[in-house]
Protein backbone atom coordinates (compact mmCIF):
# COMPACT_ATOMS: atom_id res chain seq x y z
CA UNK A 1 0.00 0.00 0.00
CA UNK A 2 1.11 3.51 -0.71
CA UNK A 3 0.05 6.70 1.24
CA UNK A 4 0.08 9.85 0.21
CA UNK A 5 2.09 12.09 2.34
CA UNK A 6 1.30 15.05 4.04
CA UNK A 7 4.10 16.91 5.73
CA UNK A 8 2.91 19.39 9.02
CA UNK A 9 4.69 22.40 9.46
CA UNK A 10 7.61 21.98 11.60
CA UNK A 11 7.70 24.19 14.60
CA UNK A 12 11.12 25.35 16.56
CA UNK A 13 9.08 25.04 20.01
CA UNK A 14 10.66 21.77 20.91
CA UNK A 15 10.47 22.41 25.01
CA UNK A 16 8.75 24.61 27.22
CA UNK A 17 10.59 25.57 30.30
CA UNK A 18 14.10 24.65 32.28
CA UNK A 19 14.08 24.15 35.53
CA UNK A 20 16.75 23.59 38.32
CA UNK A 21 16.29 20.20 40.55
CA UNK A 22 18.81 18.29 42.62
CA UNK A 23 18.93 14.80 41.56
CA UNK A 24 20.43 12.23 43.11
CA UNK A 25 23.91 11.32 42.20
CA UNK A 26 23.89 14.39 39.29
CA UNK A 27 24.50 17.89 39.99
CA UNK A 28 22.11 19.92 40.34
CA UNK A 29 21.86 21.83 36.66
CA UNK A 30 18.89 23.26 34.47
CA UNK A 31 17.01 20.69 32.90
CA UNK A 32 14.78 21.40 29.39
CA UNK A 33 11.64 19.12 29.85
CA UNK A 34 8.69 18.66 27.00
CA UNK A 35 5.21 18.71 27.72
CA UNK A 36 1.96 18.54 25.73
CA UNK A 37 0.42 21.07 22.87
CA UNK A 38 -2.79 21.04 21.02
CA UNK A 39 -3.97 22.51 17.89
CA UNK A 40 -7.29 22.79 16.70
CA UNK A 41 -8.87 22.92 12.87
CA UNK A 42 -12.17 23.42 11.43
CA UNK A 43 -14.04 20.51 10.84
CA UNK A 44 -12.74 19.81 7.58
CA UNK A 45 -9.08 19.96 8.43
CA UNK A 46 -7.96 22.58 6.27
CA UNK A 47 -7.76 25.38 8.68
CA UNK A 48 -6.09 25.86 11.82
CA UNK A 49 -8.95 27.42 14.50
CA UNK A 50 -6.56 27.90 17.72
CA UNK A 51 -3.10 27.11 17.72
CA UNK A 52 -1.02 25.77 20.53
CA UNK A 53 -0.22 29.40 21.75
CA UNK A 54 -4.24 29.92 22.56
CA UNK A 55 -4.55 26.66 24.58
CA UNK A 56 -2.80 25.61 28.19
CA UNK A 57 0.21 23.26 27.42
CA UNK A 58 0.36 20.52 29.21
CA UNK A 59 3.48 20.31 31.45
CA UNK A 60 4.37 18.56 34.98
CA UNK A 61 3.31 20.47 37.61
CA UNK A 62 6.03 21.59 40.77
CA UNK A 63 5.07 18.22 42.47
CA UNK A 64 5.13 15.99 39.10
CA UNK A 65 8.73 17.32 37.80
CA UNK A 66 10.77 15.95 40.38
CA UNK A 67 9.45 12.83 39.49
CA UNK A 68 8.98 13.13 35.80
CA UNK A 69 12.33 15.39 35.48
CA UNK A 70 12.28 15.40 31.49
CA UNK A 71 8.61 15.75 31.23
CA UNK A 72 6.06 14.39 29.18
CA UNK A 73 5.84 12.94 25.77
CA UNK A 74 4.29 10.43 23.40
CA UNK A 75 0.53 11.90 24.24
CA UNK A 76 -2.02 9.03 23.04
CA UNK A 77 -5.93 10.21 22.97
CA UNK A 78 -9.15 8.10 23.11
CA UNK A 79 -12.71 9.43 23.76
CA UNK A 80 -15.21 7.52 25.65
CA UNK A 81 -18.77 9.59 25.99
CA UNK A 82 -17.89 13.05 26.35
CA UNK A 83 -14.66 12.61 28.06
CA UNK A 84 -11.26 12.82 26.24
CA UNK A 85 -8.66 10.63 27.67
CA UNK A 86 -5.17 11.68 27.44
CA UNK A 87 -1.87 9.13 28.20
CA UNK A 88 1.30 10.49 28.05
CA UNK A 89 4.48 9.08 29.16
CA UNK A 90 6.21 10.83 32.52
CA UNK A 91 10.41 10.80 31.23
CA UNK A 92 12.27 10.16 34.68
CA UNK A 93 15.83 9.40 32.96
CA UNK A 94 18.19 10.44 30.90
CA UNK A 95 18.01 7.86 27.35
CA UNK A 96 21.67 8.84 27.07
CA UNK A 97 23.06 8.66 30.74
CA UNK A 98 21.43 4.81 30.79
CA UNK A 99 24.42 2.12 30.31
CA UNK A 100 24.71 1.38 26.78
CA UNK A 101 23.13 -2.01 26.81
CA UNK A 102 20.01 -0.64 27.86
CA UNK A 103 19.39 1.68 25.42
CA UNK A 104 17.96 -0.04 22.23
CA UNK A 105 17.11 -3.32 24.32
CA UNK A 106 13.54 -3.13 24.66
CA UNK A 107 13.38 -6.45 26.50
CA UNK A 108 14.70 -5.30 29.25
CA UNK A 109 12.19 -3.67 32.20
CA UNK A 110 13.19 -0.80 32.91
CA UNK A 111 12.18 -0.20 36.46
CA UNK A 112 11.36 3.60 37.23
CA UNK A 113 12.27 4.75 34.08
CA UNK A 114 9.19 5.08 31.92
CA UNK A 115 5.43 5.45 32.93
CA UNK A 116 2.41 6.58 31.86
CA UNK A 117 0.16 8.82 32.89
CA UNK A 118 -3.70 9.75 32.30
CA UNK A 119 -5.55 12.77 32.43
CA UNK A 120 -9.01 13.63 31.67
CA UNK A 121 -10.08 16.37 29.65
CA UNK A 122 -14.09 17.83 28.74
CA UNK A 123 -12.67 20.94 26.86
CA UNK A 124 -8.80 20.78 26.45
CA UNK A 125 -9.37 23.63 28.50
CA UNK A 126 -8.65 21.87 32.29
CA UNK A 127 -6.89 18.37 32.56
CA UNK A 128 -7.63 16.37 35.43
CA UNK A 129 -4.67 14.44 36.55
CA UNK A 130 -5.86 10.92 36.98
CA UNK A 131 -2.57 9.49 38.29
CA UNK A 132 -0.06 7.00 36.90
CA UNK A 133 -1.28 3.92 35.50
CA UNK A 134 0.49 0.29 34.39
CA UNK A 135 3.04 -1.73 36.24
CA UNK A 136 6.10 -0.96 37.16
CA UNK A 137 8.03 -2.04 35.10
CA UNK A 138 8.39 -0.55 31.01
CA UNK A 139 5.08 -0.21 29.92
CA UNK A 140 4.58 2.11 26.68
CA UNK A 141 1.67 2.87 24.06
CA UNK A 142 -1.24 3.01 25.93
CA UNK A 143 -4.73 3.64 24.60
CA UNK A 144 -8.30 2.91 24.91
CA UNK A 145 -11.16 1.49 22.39
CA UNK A 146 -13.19 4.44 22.14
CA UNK A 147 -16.36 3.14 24.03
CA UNK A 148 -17.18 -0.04 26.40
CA UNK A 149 -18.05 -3.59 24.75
CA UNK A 150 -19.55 -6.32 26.15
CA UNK A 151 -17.75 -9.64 27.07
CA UNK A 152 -18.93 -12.01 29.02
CA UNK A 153 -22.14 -10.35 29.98
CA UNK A 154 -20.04 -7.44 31.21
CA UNK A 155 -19.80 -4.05 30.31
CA UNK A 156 -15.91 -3.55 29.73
CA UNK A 157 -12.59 -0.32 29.72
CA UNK A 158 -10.46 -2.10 27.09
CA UNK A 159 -7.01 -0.85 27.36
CA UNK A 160 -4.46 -1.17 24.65
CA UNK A 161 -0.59 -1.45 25.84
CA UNK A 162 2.71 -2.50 24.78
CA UNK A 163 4.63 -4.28 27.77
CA UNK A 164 8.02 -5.73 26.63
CA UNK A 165 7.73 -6.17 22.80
CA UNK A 166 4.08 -7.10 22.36
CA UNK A 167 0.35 -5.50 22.01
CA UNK A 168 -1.68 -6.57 25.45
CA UNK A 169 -5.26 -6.30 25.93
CA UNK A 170 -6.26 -5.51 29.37
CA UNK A 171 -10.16 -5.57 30.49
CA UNK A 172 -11.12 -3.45 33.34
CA UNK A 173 -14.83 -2.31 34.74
CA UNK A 174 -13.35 0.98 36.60
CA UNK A 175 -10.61 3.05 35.73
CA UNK A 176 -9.15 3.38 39.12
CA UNK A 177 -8.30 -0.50 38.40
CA UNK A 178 -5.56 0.51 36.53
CA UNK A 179 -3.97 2.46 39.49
CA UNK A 180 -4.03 -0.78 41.32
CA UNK A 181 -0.17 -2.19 41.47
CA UNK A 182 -0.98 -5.36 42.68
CA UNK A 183 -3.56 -5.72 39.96
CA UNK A 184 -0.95 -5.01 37.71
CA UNK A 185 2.09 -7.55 39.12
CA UNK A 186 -0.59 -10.72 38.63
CA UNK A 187 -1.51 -9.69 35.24
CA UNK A 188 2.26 -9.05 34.38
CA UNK A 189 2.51 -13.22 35.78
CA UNK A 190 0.68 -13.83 33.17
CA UNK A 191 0.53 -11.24 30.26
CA UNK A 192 1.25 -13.78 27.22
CA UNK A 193 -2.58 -14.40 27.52
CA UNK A 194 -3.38 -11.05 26.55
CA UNK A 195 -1.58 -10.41 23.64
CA UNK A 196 -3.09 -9.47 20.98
CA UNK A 197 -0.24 -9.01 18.39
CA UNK A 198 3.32 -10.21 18.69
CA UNK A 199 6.37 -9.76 16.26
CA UNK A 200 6.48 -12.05 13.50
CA UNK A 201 8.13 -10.87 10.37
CA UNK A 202 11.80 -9.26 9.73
CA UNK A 203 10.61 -5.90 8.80
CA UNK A 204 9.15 -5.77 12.85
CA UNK A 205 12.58 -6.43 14.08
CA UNK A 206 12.48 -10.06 13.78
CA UNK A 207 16.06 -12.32 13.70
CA UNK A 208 17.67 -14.99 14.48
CA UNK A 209 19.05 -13.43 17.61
CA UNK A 210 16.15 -10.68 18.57
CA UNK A 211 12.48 -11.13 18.61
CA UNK A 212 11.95 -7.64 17.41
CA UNK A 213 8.59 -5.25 18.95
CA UNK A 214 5.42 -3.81 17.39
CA UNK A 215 3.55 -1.23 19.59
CA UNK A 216 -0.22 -0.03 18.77
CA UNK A 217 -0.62 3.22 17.06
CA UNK A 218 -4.14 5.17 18.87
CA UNK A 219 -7.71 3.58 19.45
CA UNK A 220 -8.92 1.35 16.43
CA UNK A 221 -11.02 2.33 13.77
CA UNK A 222 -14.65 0.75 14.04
CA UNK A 223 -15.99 0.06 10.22
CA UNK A 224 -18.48 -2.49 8.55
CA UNK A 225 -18.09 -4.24 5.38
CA UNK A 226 -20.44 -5.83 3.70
CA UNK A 227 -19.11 -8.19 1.08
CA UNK A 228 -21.03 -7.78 -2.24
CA UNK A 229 -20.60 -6.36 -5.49
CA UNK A 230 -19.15 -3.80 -5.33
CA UNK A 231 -18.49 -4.47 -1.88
CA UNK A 232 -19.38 -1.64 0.72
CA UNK A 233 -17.65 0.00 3.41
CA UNK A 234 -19.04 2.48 6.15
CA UNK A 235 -16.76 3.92 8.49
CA UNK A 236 -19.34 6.99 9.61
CA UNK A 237 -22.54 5.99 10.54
CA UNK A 238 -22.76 1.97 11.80
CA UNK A 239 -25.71 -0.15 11.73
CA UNK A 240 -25.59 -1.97 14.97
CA UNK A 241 -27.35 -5.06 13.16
CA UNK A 242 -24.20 -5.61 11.27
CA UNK A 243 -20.94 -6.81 12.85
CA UNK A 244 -18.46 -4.28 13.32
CA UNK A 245 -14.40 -4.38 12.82
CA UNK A 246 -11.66 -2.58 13.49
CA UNK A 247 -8.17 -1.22 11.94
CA UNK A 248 -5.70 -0.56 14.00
CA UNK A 249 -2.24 0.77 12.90
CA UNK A 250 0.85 -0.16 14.76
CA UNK A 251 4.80 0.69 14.98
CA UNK A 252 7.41 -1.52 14.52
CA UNK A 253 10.67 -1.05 16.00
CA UNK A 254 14.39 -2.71 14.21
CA UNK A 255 16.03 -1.90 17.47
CA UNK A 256 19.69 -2.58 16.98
CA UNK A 257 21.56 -0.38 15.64
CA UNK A 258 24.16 -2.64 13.18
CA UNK A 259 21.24 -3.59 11.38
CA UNK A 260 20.43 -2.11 7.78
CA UNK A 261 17.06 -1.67 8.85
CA UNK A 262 17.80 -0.20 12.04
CA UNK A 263 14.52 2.20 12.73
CA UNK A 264 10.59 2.26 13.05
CA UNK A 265 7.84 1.27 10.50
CA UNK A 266 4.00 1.43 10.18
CA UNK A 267 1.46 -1.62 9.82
CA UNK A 268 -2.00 -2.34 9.93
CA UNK A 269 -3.96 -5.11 11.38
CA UNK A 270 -8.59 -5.93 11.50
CA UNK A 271 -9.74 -7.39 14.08
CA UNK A 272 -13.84 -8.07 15.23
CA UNK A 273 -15.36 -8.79 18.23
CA UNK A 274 -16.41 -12.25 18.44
CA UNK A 275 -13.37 -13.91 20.17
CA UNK A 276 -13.68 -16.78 22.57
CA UNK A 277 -11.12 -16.20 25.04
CA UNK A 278 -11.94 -14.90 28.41
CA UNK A 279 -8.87 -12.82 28.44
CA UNK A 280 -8.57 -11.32 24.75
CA UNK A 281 -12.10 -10.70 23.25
CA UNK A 282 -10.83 -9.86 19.80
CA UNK A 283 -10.00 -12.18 16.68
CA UNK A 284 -7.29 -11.15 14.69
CA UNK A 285 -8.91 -10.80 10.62
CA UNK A 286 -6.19 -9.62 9.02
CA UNK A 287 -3.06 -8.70 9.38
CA UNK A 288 -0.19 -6.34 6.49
CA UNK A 289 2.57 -9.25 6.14
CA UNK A 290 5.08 -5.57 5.12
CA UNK A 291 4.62 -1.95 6.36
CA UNK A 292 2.41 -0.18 5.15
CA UNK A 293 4.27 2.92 5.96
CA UNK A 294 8.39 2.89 5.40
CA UNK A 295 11.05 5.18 5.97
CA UNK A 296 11.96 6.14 2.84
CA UNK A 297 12.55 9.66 2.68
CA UNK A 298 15.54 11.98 3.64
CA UNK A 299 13.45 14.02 6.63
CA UNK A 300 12.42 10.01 8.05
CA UNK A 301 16.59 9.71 8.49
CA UNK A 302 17.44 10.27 12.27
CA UNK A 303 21.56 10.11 13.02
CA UNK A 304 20.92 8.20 16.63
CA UNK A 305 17.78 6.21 16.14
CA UNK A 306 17.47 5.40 12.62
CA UNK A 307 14.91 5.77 9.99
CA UNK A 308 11.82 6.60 11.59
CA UNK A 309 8.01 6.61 10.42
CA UNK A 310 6.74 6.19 13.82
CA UNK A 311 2.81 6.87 14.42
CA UNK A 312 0.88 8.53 17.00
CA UNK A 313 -2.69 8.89 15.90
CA UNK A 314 -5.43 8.74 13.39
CA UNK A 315 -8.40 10.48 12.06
CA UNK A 316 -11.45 9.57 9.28
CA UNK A 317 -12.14 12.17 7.56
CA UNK A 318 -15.78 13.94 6.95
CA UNK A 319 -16.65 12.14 4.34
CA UNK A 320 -15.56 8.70 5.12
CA UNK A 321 -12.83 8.29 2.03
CA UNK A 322 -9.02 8.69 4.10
CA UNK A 323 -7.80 7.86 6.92
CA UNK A 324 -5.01 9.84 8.39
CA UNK A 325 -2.13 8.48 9.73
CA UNK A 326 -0.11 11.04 11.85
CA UNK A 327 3.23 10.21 12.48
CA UNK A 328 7.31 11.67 13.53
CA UNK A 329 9.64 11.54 10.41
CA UNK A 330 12.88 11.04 11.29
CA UNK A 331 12.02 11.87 15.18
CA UNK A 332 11.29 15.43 14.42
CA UNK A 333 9.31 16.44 11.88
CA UNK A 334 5.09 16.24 12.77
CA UNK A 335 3.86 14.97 9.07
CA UNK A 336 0.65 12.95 8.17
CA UNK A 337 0.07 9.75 5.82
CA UNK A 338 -3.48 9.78 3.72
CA UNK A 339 -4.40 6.84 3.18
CA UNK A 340 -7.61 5.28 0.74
CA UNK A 341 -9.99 4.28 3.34
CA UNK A 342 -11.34 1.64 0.77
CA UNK A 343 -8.27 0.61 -1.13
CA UNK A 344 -6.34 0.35 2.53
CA UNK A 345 -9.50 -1.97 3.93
CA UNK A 346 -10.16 -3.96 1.06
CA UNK A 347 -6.13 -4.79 0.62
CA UNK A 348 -6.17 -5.85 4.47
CA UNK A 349 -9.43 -7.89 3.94
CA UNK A 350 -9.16 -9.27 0.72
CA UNK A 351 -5.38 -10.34 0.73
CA UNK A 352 -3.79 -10.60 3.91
CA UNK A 353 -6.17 -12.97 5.75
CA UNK A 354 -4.33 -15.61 8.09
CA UNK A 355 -1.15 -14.13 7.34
């Protein structure tokens, strides 16, 4: 599949504030931390309504930065009801001042390093700071389905995650469930029966020696397809008769560094409802047996991390024909992927079934 790309404008706001904190074991020195911005366009996407300069960024508070000392980054957003709900990862390290074997190991749990965070949002406005959520150990990529489902007779949170080098499902009834760390250490026990996508081919890092990661992208894309002739596809307005599926884009990661590949990719995998299991209530359709989305450009080039297409969200637009992919070329430039809502589906349903 081939998207057509989109590139943002790149802005030179690449922190918000410094600030001096003693850390232990590292002089005390001014540190540049990220944080969170927001932009808003007109329903049709073509024009920019408020930039990032008219809303509140969102940074670590006085208490939150001596915890999260580098900030916040890698913001993930799913809407359930009215509510907005906002992940972000809370930076407590260095990447650089870690020993070099932990660096582009990503089998390693790094305890106290990484973890994400949730806030709650009406209006982008005011963020309620829901608290940290996920075990302790390295635990990255988290987003929710955008509404409940139904499993079991129960009325389900379904939480997408990446823990090690997998995609995990986790089902909860309350949200404060996912502030519960014991909760979290027997799931961990056990978290190979709630994967819902593991590694499996060389361009998602796959060798001989390494068993490569994939990492989910935002919340799947609910859509109906009716198989006929022409066949049809509705992605805006579903018929709750019908079954319902969903795409869902995810990252790849080649992470060692003496391999050609070295970097991040895109692919795409369906999925319905109708799974078995007690743990996993989805059942893998289809699944892209190459990205979807490559590194391929000169901006995607990054001199420490590789070649990098690496995504962070999606959006349909009005009229149901693209999907946009918006991803980080090269680890720095914002850009977007548009990709044929139809031709994208009926690739993934037609021809890469039990792959």
């Amino acid at each position: 599949m081939v998207a057509f790309r989109i590139f943002g404008k790149h802005t030179d706001l690449s922190s918000f504030g410094e600030v001096s904190i003693n850390i232990p074991g590292v002089e005390n020195k001014k540190r540049v931390f990220s944080g969170v911005c927001f932009r808003e366009y007109n329903p049709s996407g073509t024009k920019v309504v408020r930039d990032f300069q008219k809303f509140p960024l969102l940074v670590p508070n006085e208490k939150q930065i001596k915890k999260y000392i580098n900030g916040f980054y890698d913001p993930r957003l799913s809407k359930i009801g009215n509510r907005y709900l906002l992940t972000v990862v809370g930076v407590n390290h260095d990447e650089y001042n870690l020993p070099e074997k932990f660096r582009h190991n990503f089998q390693i749990p790094l305890i106290g390093f990484n973890h994400t965070l949730l806030f709650i949002t009406n209006n982008f406005e005011h963020f309620k700071y829901f608290g940290k959520i996920g075990p302790k150990e390295y635990d990255k990529n988290m987003f929710f389905l955008n509404k409940k489902i139904k499993h079991q007779d129960k009325r389900w949170y379904v939480l997408f995650h990446r823990y090690k080098n997998s995609v995990q499902i986790r089902l909860i009834k309350k949200l404060n469930e996912l502030k519960d760390v014991h909760a979290w250490n027997k799931y961990i026990k056990n978290y190979k029966k709630y994967i819902l996508i593991s590694p499996k081919y060389s361009w998602e890092g796959v060798t001989k020696h390494y068993p490569g990661q994939v990492g989910g992208v935002s919340s799947p894309i609910p859509f109906q397809y009716e198989k006929s002739d022409p066949y049809r596809l509705n992605l805006l307005h579903l018929n709750l008769r019908l079954p319902t599926y969903y795409l869902m884009f995810y990252n790849s990661v080649i992470g060692s560094p003496d391999n050609p590949a070295w970097g991040r990719s895109v692919g795409a995998i369906i999925f319905s409802e109708n799974a078995p299991s007690a743990e996993t209530p989805f059942n893998i359709i289809s699944r892209s047996p190459t990205a979807i989305l490559e590194p391929v450009l000169s901006i995607d080039k990054h001199k420490e991390n590789g070649n990098i297409v690496y995504g962070t969200g999606t959006l349909v637009s009005n009229d149901g024909k693209y999907i946009d992919l918006y991803f980080g070329a090269g680890d720095k430039y914002p850009a977007i992927a548009r990709f044929n809502a139809e031709k994208l589906i009926n690739y993934l349903m037609t021809n890469c079934k039990n792959l």
